[in-house]
C-alpha atoms as a PDB file:
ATOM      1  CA  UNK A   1     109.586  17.034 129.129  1.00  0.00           C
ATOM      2  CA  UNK A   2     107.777  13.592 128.823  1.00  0.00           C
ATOM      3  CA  UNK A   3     108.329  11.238 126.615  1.00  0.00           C
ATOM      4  CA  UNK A   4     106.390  10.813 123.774  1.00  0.00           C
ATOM      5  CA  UNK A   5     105.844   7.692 121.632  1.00  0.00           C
ATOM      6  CA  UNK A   6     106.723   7.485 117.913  1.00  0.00           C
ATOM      7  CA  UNK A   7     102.758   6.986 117.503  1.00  0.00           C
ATOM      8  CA  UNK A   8     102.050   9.462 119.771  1.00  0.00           C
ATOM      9  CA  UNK A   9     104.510  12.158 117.505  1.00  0.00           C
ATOM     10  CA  UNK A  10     103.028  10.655 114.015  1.00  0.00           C
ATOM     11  CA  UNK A  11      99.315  11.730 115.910  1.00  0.00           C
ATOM     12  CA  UNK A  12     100.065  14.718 116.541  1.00  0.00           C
ATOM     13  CA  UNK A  13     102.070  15.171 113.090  1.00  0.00           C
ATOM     14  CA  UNK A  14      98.919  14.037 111.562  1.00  0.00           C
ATOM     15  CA  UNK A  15      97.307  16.901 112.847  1.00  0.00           C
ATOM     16  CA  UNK A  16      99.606  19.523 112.173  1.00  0.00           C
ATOM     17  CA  UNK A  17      99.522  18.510 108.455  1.00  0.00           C
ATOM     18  CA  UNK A  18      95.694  18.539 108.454  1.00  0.00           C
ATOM     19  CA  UNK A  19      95.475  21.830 110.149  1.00  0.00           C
ATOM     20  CA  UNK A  20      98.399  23.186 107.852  1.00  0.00           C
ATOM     21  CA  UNK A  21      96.688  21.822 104.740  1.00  0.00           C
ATOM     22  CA  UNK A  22      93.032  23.305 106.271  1.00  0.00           C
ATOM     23  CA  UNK A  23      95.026  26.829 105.996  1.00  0.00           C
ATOM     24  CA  UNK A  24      96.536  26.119 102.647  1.00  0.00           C
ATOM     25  CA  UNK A  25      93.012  25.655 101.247  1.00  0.00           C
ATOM     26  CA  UNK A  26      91.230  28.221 103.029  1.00  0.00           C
ATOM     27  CA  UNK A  27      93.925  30.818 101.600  1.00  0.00           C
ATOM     28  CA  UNK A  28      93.291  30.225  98.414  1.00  0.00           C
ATOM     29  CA  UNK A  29      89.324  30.179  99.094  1.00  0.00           C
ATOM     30  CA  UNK A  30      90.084  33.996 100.226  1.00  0.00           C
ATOM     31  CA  UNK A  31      92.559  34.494  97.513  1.00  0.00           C
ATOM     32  CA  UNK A  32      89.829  33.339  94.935  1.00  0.00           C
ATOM     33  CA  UNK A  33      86.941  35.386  96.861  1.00  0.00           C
ATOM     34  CA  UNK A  34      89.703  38.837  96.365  1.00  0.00           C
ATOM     35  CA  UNK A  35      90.259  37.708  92.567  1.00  0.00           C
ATOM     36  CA  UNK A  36      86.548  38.368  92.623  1.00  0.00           C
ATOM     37  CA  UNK A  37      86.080  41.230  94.233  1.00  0.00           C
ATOM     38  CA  UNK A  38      88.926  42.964  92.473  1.00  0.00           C
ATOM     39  CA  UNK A  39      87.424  42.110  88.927  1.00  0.00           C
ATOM     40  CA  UNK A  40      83.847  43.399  90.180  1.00  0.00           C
ATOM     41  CA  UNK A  41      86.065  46.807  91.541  1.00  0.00           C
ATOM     42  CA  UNK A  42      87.814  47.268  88.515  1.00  0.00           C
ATOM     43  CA  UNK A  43      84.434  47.097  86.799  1.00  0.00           C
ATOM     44  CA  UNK A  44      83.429  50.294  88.617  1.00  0.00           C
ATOM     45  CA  UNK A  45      86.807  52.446  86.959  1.00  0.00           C
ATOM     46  CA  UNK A  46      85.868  54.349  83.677  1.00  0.00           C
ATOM     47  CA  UNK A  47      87.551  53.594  80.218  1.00  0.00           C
ATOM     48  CA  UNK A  48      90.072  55.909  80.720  1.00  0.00           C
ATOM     49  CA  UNK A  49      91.046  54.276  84.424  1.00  0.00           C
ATOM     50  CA  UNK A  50      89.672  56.879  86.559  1.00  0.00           C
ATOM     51  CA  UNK A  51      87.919  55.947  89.661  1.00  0.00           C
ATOM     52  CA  UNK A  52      84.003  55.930  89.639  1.00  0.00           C
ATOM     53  CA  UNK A  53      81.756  55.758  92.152  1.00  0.00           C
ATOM     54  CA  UNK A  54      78.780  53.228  91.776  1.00  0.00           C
ATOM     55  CA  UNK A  55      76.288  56.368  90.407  1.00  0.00           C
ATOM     56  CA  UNK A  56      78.826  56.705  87.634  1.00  0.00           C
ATOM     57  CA  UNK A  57      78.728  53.074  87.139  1.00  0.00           C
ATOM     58  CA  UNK A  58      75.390  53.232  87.073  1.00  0.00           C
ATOM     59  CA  UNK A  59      74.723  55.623  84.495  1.00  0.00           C
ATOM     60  CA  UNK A  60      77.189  54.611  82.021  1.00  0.00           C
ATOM     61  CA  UNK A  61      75.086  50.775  81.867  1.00  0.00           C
ATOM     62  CA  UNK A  62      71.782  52.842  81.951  1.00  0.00           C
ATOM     63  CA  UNK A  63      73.393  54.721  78.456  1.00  0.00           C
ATOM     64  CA  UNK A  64      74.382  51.476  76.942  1.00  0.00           C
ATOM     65  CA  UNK A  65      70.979  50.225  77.268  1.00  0.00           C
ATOM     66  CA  UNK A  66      69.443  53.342  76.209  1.00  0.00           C
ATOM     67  CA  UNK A  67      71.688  52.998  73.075  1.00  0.00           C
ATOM     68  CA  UNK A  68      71.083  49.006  72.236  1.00  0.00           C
ATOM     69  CA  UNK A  69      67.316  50.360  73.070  1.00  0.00           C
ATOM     70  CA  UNK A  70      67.711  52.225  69.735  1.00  0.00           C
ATOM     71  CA  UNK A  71      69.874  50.197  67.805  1.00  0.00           C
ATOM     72  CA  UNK A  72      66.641  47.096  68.569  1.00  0.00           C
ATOM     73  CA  UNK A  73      64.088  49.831  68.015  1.00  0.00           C
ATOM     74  CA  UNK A  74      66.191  50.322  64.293  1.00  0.00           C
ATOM     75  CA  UNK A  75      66.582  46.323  63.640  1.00  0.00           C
ATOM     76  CA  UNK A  76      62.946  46.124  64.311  1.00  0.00           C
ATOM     77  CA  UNK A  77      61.942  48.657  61.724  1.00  0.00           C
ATOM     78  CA  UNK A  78      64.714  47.372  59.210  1.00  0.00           C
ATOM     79  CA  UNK A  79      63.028  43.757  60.135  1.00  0.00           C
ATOM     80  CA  UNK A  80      59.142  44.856  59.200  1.00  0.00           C
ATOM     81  CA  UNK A  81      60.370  46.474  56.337  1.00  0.00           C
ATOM     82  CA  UNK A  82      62.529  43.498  55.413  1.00  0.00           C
ATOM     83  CA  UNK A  83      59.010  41.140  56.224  1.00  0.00           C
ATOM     84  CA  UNK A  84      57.110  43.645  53.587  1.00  0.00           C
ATOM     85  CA  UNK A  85      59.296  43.004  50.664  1.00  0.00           C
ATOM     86  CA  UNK A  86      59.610  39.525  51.330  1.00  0.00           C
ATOM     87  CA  UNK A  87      55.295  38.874  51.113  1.00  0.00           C
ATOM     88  CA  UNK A  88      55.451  40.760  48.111  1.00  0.00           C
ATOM     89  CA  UNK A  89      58.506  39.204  46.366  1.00  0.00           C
ATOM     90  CA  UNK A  90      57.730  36.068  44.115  1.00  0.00           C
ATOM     91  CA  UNK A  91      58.719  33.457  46.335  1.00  0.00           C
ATOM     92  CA  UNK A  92      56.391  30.429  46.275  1.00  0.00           C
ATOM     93  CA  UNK A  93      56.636  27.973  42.939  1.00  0.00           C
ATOM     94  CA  UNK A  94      55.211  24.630  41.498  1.00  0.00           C
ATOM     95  CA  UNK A  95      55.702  23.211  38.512  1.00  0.00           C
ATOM     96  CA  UNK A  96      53.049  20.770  36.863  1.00  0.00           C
ATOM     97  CA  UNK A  97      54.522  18.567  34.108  1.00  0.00           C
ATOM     98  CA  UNK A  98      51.960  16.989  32.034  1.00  0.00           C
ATOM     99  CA  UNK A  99      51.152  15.295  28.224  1.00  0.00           C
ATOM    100  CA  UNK A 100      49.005  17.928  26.702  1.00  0.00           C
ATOM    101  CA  UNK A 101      48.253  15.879  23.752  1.00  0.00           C
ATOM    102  CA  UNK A 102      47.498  11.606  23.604  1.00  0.00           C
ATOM    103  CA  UNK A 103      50.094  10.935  20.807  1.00  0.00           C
ATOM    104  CA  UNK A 104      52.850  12.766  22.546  1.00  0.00           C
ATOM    105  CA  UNK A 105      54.972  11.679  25.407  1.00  0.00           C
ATOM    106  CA  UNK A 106      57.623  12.494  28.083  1.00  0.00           C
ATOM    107  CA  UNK A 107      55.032  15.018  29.338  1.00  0.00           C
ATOM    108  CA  UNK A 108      56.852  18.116  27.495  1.00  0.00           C
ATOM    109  CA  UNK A 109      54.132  20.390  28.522  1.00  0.00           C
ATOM    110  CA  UNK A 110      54.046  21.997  31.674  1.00  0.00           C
ATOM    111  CA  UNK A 111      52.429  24.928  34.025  1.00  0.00           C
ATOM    112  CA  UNK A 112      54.454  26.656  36.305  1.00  0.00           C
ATOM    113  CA  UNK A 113      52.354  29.197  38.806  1.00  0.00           C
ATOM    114  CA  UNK A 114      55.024  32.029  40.621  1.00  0.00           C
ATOM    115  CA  UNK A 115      53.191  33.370  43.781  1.00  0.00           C
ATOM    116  CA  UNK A 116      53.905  36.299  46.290  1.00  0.00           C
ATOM    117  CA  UNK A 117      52.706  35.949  50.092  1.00  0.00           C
ATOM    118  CA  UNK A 118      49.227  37.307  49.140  1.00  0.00           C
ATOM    119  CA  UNK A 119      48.546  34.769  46.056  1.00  0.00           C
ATOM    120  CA  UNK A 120      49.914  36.997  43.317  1.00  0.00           C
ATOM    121  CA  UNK A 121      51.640  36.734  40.968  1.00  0.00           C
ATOM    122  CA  UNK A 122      51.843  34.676  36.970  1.00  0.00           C
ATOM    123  CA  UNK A 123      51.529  31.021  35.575  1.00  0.00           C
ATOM    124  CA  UNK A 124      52.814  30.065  32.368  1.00  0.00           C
ATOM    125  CA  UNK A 125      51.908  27.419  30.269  1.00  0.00           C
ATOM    126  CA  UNK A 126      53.813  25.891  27.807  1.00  0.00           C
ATOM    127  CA  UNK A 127      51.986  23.590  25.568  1.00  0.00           C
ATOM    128  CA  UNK A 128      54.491  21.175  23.410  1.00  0.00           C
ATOM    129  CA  UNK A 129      53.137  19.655  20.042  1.00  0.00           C
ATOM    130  CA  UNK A 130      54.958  17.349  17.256  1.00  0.00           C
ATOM    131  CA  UNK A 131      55.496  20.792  15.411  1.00  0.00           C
ATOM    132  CA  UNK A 132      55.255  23.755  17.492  1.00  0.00           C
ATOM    133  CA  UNK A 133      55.264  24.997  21.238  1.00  0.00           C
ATOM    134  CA  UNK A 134      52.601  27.593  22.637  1.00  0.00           C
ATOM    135  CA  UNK A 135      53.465  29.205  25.946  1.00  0.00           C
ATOM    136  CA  UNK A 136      51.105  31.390  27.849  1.00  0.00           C
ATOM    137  CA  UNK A 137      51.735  33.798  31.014  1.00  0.00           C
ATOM    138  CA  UNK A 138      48.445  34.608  32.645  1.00  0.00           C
ATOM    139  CA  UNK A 139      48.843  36.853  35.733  1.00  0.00           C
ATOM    140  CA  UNK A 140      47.420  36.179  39.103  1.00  0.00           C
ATOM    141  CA  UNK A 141      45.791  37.932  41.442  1.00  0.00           C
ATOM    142  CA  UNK A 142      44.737  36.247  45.031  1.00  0.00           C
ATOM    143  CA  UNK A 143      44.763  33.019  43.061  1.00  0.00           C
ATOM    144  CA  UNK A 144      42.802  34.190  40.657  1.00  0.00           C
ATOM    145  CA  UNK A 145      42.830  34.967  36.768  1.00  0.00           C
ATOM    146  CA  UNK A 146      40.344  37.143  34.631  1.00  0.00           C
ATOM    147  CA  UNK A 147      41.318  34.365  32.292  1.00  0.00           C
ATOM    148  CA  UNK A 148      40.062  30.923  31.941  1.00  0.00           C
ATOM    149  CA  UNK A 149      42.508  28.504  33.686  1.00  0.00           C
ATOM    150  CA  UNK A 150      43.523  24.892  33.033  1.00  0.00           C
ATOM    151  CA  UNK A 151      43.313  21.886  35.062  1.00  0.00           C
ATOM    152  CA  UNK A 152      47.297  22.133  35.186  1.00  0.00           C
ATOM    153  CA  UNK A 153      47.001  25.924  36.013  1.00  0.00           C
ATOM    154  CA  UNK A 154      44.760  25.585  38.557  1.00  0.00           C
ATOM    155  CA  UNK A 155      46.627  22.845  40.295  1.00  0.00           C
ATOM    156  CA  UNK A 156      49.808  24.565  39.795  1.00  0.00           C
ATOM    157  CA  UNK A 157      48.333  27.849  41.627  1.00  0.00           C
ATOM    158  CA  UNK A 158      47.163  25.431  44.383  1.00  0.00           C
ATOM    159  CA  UNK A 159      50.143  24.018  44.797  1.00  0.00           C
ATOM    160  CA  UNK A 160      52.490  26.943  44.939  1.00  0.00           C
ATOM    161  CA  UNK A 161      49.920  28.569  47.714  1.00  0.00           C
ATOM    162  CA  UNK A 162      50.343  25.608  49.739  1.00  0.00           C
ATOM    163  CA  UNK A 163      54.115  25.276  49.596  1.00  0.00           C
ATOM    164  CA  UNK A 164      53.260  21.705  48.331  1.00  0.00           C
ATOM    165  CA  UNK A 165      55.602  22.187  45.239  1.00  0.00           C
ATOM    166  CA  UNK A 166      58.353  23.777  46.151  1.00  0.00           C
ATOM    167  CA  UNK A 167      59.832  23.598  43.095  1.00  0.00           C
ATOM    168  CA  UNK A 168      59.558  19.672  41.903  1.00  0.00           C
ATOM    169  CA  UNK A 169      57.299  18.814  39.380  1.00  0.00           C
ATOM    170  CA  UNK A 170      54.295  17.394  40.237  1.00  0.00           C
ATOM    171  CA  UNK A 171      52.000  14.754  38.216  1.00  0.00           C
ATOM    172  CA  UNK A 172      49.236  16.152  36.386  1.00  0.00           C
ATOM    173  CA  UNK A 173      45.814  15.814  37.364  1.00  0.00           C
ATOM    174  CA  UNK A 174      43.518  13.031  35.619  1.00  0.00           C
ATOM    175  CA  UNK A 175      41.359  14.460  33.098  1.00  0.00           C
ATOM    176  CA  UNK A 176      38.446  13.123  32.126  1.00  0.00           C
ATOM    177  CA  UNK A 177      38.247  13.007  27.683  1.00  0.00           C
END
C-alpha cells in the first residue's frame, strides 16, 4: 500500500465529509419532497379515511363550491336587503345652533334636520325666548318641505345631505335684519 501523507489523508478526509454531508442534505431534501407528497395523498382519502381516487376528490371540492356558491348567493341577498334598510333609515344629521332673537345669547335656539339616503326625513326647530320655547318638526321630503323653511332649516337640510354635519353644531348663517 503506499504511503500517504498526513495532508494527503486530511484531503481526502475533506472529501469524504463533503460528500457525506452532500448526502445528509440531499436526504432530507427527499425526506421534505415525501412530507409533501404524503400530505397532498392524504388529501385525496375521504372523511371517514377511505381511499379515493382523484374523481372522488374531485367531486367532493366541486360540492363545496357548489355549496359556498349558495351560501354567497344568500349573503348577497341578505347584503341588498341589508343596503335597502340602511338608505331608508334616518342616518344623516346636522345640527345648526343659532341666537333667534338680538337680546338673547348662548345661541339656545337651534335646527336639527334628520335625513334618510334619499333626502327624507324631519327638521325641528326649537326657538328659545326670555319666557318660553317653541319647537317645530317639519317633515322632509327630497329636501324639501310643503312648509316655509328658515335660513337655519335650510342650512341644516344642506348640511345633513352633504355629510358636512355629522352631528356637531354648526354656526348659523348671517342674516341680513
Amino acid at each position: 500500500m503506499p504511503d500517504l501523507t498526513t495532508d494527503q489523508l486530511t484531503l481526502a478526509l475533506a472529501i469524504v465529509a463533503t460528500v457525506a454531508l452532500l448526502c445528509v442534505l440531499f436526504v432530507l431534501l427527499l425526506a421534505a419532497r415525501l412530507r409533501n407528497a404524503r400530505r397532498e395523498y392524504m388529501s385525496l382519502r375521504g372523511e371517514d379515511g377511505e381511499e379515493r381516487d382523484i374523481l372522488s376528490a374531485m367531486g367532493r371540492t366541486i360540492k363545496r363550491v357548489q355549496t359556498l356558491d349558495g351560501r354567497i348567493a344568500e349573503l348577497s341577498a341578505a347584503h341588498k336587503a341589508h343596503t335597502a334598510l340602511s338608505r331608508r333609515s334616518m342616518q344623516k344629521f346636522a345640527l345648526v345652533r343659532y341666537d333667534a332673537f338680538e337680546d338673547m345669547g348662548g345661541q339656545l335656539s337651534f335646527s336639527a334636520a334628520v335625513l334618510d339616503d334619499h333626502g327624507d326625513g324631519i327638521v325641528i326647530t326649537s326657538i328659545n325666548g326670555r319666557t318660553e320655547t317653541r319647537t317645530y318638526a317639519k317633515p322632509i321630503k327630497e329636501r324639501q318641505s310643503e312648509h316655509n323653511l328658515s335660513d337655519e332649516e335650510r342650512e341644516a337640510i344642506e348640511a345633513a345631505s352633504s355629510g358636512v354635519g355629522r352631528g356637531e353644531a354648526l354656526p348659523a348663517p348671517s342674516r341680513s335684519r
